[in-house]
N, C-alpha and C. Protein backbone atom coordinates (compact mmCIF):
# COMPACT_ATOMS: atom_id res chain seq x y z
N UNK A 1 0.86 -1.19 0.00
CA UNK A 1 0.00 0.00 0.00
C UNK A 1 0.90 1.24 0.00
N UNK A 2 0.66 1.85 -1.15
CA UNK A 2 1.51 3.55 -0.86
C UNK A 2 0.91 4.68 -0.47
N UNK A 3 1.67 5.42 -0.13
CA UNK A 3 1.15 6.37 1.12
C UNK A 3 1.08 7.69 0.12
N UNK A 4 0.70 8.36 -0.14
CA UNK A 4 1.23 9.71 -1.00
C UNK A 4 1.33 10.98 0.17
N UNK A 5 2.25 11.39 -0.31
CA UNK A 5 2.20 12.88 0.33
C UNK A 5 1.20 13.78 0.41
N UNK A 6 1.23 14.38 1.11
CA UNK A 6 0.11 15.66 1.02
C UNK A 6 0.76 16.73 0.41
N UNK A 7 0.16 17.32 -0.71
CA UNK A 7 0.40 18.46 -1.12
C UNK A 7 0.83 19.98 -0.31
N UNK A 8 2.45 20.32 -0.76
CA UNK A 8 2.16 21.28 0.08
C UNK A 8 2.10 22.65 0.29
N UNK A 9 1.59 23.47 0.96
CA UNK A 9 0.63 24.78 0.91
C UNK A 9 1.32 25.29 0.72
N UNK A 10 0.59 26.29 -0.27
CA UNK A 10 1.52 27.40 -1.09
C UNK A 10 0.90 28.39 -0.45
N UNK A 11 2.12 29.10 0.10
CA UNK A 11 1.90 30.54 1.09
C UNK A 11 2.33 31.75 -0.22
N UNK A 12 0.64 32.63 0.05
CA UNK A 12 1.13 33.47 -1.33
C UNK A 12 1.64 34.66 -0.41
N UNK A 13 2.72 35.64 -1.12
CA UNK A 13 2.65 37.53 -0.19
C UNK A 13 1.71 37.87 -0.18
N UNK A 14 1.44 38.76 0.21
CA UNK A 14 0.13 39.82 0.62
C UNK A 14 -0.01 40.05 -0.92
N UNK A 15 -1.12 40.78 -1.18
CA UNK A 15 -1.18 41.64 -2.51
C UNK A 15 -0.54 42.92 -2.39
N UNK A 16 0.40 43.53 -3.19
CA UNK A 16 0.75 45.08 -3.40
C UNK A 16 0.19 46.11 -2.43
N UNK A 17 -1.36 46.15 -2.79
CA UNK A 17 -2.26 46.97 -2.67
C UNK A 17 -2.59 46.79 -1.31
N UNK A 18 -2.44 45.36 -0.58
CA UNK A 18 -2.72 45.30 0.81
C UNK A 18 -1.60 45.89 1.37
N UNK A 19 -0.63 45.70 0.96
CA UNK A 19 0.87 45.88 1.89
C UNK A 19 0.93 47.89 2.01
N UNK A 20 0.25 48.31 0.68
CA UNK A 20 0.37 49.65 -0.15
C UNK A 20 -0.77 50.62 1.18
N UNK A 21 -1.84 49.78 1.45
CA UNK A 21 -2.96 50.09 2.37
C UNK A 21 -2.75 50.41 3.93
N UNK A 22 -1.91 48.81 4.57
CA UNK A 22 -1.29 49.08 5.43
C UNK A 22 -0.47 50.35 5.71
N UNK A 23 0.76 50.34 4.90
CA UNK A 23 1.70 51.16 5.31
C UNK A 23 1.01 52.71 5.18
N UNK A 24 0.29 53.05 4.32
CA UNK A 24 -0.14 54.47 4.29
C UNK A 24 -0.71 54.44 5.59
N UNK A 25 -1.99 53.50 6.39
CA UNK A 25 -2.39 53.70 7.71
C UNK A 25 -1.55 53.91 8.50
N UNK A 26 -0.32 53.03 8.38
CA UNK A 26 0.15 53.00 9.51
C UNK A 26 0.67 54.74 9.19
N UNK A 27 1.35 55.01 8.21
CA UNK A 27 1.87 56.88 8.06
C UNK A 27 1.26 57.54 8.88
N UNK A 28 -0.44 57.28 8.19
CA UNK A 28 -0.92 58.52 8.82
C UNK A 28 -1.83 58.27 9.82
N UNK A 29 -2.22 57.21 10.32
CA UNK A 29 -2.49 56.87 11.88
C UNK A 29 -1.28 57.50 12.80
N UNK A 30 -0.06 57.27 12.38
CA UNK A 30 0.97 58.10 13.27
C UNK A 30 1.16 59.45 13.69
N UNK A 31 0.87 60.03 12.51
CA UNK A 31 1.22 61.27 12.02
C UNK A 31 0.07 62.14 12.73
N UNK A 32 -1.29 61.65 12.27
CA UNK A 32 -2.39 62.63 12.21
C UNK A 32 -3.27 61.46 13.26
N UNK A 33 -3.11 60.84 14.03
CA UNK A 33 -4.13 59.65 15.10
C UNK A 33 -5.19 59.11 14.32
N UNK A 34 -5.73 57.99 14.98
CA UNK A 34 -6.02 57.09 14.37
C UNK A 34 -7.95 57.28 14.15
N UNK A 35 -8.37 58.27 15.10
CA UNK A 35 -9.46 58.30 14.75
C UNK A 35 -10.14 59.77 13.68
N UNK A 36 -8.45 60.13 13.29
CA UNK A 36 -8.96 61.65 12.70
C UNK A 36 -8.55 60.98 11.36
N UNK A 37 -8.39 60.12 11.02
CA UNK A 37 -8.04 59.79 9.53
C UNK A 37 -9.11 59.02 9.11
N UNK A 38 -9.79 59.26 8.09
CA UNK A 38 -11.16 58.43 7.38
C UNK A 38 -10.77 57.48 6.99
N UNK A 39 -11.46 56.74 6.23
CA UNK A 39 -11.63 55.74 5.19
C UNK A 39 -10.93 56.81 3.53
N UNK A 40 -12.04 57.53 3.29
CA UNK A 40 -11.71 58.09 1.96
C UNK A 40 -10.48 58.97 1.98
N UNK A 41 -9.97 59.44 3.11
CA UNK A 41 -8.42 59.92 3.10
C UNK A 41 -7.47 58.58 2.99
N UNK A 42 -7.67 57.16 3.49
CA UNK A 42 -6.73 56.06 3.07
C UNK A 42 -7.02 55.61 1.99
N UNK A 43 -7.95 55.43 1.03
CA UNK A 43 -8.24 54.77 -0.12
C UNK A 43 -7.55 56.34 -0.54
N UNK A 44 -7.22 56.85 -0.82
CA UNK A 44 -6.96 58.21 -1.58
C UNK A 44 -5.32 58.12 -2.00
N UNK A 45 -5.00 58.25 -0.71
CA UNK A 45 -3.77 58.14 -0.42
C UNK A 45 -2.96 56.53 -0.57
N UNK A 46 -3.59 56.03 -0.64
CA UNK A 46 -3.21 54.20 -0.50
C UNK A 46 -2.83 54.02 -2.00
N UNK A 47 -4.02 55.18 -3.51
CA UNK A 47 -4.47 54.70 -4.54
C UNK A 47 -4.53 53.35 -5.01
N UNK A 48 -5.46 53.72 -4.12
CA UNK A 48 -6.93 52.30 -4.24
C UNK A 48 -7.76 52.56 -4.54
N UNK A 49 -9.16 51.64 -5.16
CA UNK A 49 -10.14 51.95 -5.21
C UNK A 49 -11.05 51.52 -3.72
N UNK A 50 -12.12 51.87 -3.69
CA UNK A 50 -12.38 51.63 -2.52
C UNK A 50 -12.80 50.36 -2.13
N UNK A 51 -13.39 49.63 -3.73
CA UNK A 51 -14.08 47.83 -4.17
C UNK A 51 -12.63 47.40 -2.74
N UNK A 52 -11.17 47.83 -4.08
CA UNK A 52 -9.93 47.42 -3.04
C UNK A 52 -9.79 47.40 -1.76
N UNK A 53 -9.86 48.16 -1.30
CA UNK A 53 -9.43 48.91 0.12
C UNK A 53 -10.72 47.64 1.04
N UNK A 54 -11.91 47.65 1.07
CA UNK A 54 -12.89 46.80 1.54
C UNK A 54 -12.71 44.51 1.35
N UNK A 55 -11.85 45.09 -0.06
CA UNK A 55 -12.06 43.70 -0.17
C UNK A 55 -10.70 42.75 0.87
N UNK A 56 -9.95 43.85 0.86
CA UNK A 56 -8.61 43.14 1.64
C UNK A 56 -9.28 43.77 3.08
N UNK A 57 -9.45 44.96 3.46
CA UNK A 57 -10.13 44.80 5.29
C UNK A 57 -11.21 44.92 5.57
N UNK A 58 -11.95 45.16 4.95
CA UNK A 58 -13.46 44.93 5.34
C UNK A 58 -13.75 46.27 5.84
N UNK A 59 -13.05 47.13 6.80
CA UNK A 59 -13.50 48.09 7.94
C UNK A 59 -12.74 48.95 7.97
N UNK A 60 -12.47 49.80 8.51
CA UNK A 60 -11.61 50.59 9.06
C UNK A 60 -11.18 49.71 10.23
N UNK A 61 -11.89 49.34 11.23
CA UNK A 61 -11.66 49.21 12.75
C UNK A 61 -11.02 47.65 12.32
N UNK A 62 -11.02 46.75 11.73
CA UNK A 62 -10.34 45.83 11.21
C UNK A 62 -8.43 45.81 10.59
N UNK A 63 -8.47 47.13 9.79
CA UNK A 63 -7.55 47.98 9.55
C UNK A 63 -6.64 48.19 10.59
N UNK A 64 -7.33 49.09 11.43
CA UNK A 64 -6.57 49.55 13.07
C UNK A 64 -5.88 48.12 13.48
N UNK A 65 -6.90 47.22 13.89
CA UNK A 65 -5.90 45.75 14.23
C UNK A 65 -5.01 45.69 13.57
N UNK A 66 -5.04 45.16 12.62
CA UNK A 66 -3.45 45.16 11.68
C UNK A 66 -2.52 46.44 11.85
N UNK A 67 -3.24 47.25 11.93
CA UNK A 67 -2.33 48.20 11.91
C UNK A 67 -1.32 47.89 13.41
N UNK A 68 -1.73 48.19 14.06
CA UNK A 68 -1.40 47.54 15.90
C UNK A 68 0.05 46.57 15.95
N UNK A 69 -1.39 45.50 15.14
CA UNK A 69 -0.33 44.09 14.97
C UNK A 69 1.07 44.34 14.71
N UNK A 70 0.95 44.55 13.00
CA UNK A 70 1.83 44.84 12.43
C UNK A 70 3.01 46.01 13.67
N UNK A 71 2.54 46.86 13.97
CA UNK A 71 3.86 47.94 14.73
C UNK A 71 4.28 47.13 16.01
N UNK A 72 3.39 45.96 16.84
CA UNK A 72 4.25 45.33 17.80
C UNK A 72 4.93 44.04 17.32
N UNK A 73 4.49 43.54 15.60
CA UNK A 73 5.50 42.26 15.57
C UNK A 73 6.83 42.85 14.75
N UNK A 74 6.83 44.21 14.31
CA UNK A 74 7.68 45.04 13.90
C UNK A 74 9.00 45.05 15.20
N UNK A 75 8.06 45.63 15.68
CA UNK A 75 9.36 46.30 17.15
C UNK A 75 9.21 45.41 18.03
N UNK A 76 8.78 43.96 17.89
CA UNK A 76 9.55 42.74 18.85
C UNK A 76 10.86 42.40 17.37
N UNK A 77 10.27 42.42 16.64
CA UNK A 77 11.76 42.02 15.58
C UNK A 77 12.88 42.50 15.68
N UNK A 78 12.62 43.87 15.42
CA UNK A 78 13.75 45.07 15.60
C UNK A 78 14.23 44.94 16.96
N UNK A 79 13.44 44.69 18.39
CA UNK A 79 14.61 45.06 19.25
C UNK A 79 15.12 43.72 19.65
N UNK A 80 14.59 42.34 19.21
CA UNK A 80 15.24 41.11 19.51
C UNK A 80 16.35 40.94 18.46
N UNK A 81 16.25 41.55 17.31
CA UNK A 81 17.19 41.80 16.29
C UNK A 81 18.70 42.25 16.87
N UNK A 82 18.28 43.51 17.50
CA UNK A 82 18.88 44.55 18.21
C UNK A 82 19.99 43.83 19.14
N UNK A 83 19.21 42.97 20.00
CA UNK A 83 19.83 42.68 21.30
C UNK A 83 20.39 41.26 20.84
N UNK A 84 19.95 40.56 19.75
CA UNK A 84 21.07 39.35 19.49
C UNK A 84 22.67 40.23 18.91
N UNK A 85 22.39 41.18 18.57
CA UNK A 85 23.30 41.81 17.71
C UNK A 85 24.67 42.22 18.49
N UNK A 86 24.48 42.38 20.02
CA UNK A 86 25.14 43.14 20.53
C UNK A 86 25.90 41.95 21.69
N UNK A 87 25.71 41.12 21.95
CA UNK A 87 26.42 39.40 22.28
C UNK A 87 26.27 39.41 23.85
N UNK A 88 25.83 40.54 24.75
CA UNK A 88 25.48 40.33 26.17
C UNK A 88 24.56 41.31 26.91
N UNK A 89 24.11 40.90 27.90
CA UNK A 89 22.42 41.28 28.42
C UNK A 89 23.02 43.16 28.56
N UNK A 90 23.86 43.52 28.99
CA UNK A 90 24.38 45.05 29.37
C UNK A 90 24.18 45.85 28.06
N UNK A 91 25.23 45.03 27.02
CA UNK A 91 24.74 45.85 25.99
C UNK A 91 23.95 46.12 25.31
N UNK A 92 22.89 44.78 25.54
CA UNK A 92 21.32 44.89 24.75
C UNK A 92 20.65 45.79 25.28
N UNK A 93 20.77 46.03 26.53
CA UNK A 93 20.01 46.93 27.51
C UNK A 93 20.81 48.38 26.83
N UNK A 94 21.54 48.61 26.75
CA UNK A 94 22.45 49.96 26.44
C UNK A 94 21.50 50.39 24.86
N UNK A 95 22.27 49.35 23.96
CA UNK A 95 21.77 49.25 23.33
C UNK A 95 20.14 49.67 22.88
N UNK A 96 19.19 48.98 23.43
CA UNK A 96 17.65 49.05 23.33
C UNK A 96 18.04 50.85 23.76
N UNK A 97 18.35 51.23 25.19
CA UNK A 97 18.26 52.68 25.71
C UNK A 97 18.83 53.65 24.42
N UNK A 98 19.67 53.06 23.36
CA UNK A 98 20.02 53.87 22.49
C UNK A 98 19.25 53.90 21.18
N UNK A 99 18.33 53.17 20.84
CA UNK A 99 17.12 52.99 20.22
C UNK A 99 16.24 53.65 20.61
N UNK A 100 15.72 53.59 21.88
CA UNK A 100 14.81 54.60 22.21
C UNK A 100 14.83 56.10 21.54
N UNK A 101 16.85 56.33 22.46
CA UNK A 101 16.87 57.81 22.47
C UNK A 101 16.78 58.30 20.96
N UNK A 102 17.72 57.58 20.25
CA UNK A 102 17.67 57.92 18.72
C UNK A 102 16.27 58.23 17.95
N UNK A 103 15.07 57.45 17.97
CA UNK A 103 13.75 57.28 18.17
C UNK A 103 12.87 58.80 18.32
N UNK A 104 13.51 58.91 19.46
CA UNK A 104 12.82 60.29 20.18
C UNK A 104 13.10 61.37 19.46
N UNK A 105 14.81 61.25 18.83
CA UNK A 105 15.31 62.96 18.23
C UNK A 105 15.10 62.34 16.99
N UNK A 106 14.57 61.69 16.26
CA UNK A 106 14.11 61.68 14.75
C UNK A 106 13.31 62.53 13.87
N UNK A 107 12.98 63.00 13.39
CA UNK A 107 12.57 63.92 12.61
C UNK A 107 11.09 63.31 12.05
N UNK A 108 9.88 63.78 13.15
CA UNK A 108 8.33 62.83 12.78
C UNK A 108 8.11 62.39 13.98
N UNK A 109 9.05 62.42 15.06
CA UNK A 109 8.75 61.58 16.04
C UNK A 109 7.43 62.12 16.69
N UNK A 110 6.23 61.50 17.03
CA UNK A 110 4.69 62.18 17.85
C UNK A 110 4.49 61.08 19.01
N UNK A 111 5.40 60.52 19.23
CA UNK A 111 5.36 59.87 20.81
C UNK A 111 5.41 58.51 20.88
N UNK A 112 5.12 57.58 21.29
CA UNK A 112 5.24 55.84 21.49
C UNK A 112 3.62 55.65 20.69
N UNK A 113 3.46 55.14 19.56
CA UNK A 113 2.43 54.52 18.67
C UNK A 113 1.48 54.04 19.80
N UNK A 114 2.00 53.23 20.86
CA UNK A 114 0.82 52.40 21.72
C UNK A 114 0.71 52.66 22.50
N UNK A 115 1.00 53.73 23.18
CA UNK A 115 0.38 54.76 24.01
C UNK A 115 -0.33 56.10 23.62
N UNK A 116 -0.09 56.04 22.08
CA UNK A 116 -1.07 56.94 21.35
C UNK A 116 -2.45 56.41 21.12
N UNK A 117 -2.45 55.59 20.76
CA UNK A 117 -3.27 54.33 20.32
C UNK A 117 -4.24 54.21 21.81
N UNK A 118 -3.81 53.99 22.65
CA UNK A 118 -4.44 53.51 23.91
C UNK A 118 -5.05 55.10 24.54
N UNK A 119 -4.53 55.96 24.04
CA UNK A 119 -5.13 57.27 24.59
C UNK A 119 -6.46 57.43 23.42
N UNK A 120 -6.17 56.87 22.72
CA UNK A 120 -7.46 57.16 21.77
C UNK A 120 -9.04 55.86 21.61
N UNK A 121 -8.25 54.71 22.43
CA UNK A 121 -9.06 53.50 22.50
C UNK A 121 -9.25 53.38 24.18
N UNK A 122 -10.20 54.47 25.17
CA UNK A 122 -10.46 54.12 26.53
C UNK A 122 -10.66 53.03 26.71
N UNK A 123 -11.48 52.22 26.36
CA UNK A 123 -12.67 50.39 26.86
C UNK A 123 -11.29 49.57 26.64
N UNK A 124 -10.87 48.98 27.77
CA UNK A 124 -9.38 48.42 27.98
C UNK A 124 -10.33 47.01 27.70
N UNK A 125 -11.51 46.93 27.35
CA UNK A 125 -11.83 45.54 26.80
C UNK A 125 -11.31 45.59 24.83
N UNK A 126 -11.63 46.94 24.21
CA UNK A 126 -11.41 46.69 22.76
C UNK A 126 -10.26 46.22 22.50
N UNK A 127 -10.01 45.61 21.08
CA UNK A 127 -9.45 44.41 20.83
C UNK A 127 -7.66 45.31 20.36
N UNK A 128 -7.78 46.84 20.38
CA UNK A 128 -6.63 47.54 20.12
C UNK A 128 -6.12 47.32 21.46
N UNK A 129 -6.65 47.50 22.66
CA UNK A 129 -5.99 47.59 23.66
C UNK A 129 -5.77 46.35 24.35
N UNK A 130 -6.00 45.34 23.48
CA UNK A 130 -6.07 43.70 24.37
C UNK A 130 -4.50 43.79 23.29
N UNK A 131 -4.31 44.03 22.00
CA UNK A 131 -3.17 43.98 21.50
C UNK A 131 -1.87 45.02 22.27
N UNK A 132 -2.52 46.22 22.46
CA UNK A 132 -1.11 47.23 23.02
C UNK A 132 -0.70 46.50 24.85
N UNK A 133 -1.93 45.67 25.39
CA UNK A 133 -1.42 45.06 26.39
C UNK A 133 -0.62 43.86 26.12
N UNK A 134 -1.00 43.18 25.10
CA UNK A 134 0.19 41.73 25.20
C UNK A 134 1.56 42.76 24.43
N UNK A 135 1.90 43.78 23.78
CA UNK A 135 2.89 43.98 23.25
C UNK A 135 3.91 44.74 24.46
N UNK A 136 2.95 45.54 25.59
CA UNK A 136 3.71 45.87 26.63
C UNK A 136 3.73 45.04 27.52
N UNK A 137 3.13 43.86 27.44
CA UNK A 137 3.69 42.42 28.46
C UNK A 137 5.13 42.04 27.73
N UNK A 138 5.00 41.93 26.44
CA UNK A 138 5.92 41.02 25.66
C UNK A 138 7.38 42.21 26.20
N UNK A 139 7.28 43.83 26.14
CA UNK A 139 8.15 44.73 26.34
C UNK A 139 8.80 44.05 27.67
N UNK A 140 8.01 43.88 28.73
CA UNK A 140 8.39 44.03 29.66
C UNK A 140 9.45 42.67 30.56
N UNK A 141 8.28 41.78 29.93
CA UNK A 141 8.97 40.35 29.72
C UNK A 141 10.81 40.14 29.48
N UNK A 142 11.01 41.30 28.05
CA UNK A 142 11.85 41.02 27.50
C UNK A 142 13.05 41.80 28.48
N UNK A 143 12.83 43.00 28.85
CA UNK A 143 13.54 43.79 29.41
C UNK A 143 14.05 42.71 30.88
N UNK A 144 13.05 42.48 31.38
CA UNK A 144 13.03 41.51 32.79
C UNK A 144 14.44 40.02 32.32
N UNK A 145 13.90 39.51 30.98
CA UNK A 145 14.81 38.58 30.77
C UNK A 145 16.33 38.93 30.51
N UNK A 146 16.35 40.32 29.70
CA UNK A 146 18.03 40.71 29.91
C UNK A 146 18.31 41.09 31.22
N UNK A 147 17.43 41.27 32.09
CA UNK A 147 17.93 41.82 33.51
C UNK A 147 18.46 40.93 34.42
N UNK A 148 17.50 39.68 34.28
CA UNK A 148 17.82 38.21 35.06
C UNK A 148 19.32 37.73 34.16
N UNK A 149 19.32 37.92 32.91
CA UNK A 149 20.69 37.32 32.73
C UNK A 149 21.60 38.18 33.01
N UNK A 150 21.38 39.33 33.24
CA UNK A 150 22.95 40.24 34.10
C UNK A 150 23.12 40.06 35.46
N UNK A 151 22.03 39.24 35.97
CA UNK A 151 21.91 38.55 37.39
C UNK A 151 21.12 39.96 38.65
N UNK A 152 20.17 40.44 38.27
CA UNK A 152 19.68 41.66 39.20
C UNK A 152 18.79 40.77 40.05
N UNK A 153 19.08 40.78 41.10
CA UNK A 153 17.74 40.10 41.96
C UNK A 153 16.81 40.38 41.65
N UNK A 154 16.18 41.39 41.15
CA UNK A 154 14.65 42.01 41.19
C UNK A 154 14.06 42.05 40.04
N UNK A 155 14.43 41.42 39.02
CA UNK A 155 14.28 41.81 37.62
C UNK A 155 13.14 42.00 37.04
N UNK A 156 12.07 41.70 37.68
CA UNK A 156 10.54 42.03 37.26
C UNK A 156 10.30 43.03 37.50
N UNK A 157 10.66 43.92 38.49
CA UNK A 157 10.54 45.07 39.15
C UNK A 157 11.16 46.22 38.15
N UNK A 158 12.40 45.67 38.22
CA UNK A 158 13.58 46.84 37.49
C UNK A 158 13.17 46.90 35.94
N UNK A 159 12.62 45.92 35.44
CA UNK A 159 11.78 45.97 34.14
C UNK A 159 10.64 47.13 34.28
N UNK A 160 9.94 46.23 35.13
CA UNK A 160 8.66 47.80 35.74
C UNK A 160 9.24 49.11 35.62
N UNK A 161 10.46 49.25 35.81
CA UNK A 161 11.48 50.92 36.39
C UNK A 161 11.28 51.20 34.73
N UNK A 162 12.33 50.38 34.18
CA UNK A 162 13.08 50.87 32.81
C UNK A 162 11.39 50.95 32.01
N UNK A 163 10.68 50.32 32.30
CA UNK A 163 9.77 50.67 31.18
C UNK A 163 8.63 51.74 31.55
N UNK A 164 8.70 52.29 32.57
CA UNK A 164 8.02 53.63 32.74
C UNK A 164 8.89 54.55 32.33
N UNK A 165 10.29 54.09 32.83
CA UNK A 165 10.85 55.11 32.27
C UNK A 165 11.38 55.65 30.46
N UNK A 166 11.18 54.26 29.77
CA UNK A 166 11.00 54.46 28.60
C UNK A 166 9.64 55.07 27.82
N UNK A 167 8.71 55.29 28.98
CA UNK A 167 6.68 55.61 28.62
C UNK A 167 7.53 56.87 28.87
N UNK A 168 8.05 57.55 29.67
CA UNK A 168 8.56 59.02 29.82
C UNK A 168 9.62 59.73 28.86
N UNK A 169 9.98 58.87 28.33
CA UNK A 169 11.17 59.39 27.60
C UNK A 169 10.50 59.33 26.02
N UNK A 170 9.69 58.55 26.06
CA UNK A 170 8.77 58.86 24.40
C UNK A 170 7.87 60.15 24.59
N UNK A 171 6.98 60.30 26.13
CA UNK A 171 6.18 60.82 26.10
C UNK A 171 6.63 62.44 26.28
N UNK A 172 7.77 62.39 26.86
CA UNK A 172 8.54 63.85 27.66
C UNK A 172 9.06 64.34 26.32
N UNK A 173 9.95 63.42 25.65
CA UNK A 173 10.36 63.90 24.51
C UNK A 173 9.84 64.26 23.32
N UNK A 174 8.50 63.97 23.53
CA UNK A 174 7.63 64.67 22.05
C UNK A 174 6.88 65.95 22.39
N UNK A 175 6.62 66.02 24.37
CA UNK A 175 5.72 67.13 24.29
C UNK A 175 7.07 68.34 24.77
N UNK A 176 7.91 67.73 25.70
CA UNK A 176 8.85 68.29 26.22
C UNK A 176 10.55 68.88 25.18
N UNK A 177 11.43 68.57 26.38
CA UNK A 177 12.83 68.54 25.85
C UNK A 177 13.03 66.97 25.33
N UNK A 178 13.20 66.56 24.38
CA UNK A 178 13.87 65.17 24.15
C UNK A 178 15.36 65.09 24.75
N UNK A 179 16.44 65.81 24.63
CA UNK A 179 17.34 65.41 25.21
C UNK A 179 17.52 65.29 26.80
N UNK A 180 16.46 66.48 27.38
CA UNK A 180 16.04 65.95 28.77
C UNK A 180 15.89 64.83 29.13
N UNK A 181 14.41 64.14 28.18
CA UNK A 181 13.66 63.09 28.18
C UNK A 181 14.95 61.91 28.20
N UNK A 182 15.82 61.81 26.81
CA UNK A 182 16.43 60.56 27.11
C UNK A 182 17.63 60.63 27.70
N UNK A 183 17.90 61.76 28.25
CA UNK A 183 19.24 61.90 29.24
C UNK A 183 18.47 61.16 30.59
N UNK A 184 17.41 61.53 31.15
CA UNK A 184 16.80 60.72 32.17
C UNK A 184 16.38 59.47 32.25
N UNK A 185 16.14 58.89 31.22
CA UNK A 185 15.93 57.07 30.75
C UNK A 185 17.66 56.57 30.93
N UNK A 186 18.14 57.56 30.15
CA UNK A 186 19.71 56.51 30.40
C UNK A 186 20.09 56.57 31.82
N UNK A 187 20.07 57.81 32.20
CA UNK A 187 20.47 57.81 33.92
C UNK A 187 19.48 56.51 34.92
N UNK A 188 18.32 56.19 34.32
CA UNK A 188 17.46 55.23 35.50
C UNK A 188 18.19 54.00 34.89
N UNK A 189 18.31 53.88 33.22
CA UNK A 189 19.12 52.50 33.11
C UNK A 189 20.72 52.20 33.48
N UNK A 190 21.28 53.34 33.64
CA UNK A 190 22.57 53.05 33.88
C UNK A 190 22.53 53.02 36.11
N UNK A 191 21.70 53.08 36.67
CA UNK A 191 21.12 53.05 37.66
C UNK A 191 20.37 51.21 38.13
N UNK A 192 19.75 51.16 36.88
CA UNK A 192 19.13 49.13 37.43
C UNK A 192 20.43 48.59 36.65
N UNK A 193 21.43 48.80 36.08
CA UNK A 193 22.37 48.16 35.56
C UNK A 193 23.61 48.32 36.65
N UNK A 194 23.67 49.26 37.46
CA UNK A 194 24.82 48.94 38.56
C UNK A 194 24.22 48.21 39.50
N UNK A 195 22.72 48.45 40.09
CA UNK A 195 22.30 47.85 41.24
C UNK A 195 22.05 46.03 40.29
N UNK A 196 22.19 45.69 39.38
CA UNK A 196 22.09 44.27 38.91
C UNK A 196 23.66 43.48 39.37
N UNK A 197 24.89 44.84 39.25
CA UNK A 197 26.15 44.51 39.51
C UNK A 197 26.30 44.25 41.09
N UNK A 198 25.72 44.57 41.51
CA UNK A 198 25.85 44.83 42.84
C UNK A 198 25.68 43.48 43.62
């Protein structure tokens, strides 16, 4: 008796026009927030038709998810990218703090995406803010795990530190001084990085 294989699944890319859709939201969800941008300002700008624009998301508020998605499986890439790159838990941590700051003095910068996002989505039941919570679990997680491998007793905690203090250094630096803002994030991280030595 012969067995045959199963055929196997052909994973297609996105279409153009979906990828073309996304990225304009994500522009100008950034730029201009997420509930002041229409539908007919993204089909405009996307150049799409609108048949298009509906047949790949259905919604706007469908849209927003992806949109979400997409910026926290982005920036878990980029900063696990980041921190394999740099060969030990101190410098990933240095590192990540120099991502931030760079981040902040960029030219466009309007504050941390998911704390924009969450100021504009109150009902901590909607499905934007069930996403900006697993992406600041996943933040925090990660920070906690370079902390435990530099050996800090407290590392859940000192995660808690560095990541308010990174909510301040996005948030200080867009309404405030940015070099204030991330001169004070590096001082609290170069602060849980001696008490980890300790």
């Amino acid at each position: 008796m012969s067995v045959t294989s199963p055929l196997p699944t052909i994973v297609r890319p996105p279409a153009p026009a979906k990828i073309r859709i996304l990225e304009t939201a994500g522009n100008l969800f950034y730029e201009a927030g997420i509930h002041s941008v229409g539908v007919d300002r993204l089909i405009s700008e996307s150049a799409v038709t609108k048949a298009t624009f509906y047949k790949h998301y259905g919604s706007k508020d469908r849209l927003i998810v992806e949109y979400i998605t997409a910026r926290h499986n982005n920036e878990r890439a980029r900063l696990e990218a980041l921190a394999a790159d740099t060969g030990n838990a101190e410098a990933a941590l240095r590192a990540l703090v120099g991502a931030v700051s760079a981040e902040v003095a960029s030219p466009g910068f309007r504050g941390c995406a998911f704390l924009n996002a969450a100021a504009e989505f109150p009902d901590p039941l909607h499905p934007v803010r069930t996403i900006i919570e697993r992406h600041r679990d996943w933040y925090t997680e990660f920070l906690a795990g370079l902390l435990q491998e530099l050996g800090h007793s407290m590392a859940g905690d000192a995660a808690d530190e560095l990541m308010l203090a990174r909510d301040g250094a996005m948030s200080g630096g867009y309404a405030g001084d940015p070099i204030a803002a991330t001169s004070a994030l590096g001082r609290v991280a170069d602060r849980v990085i001696l008490t980890a030595r300790a």
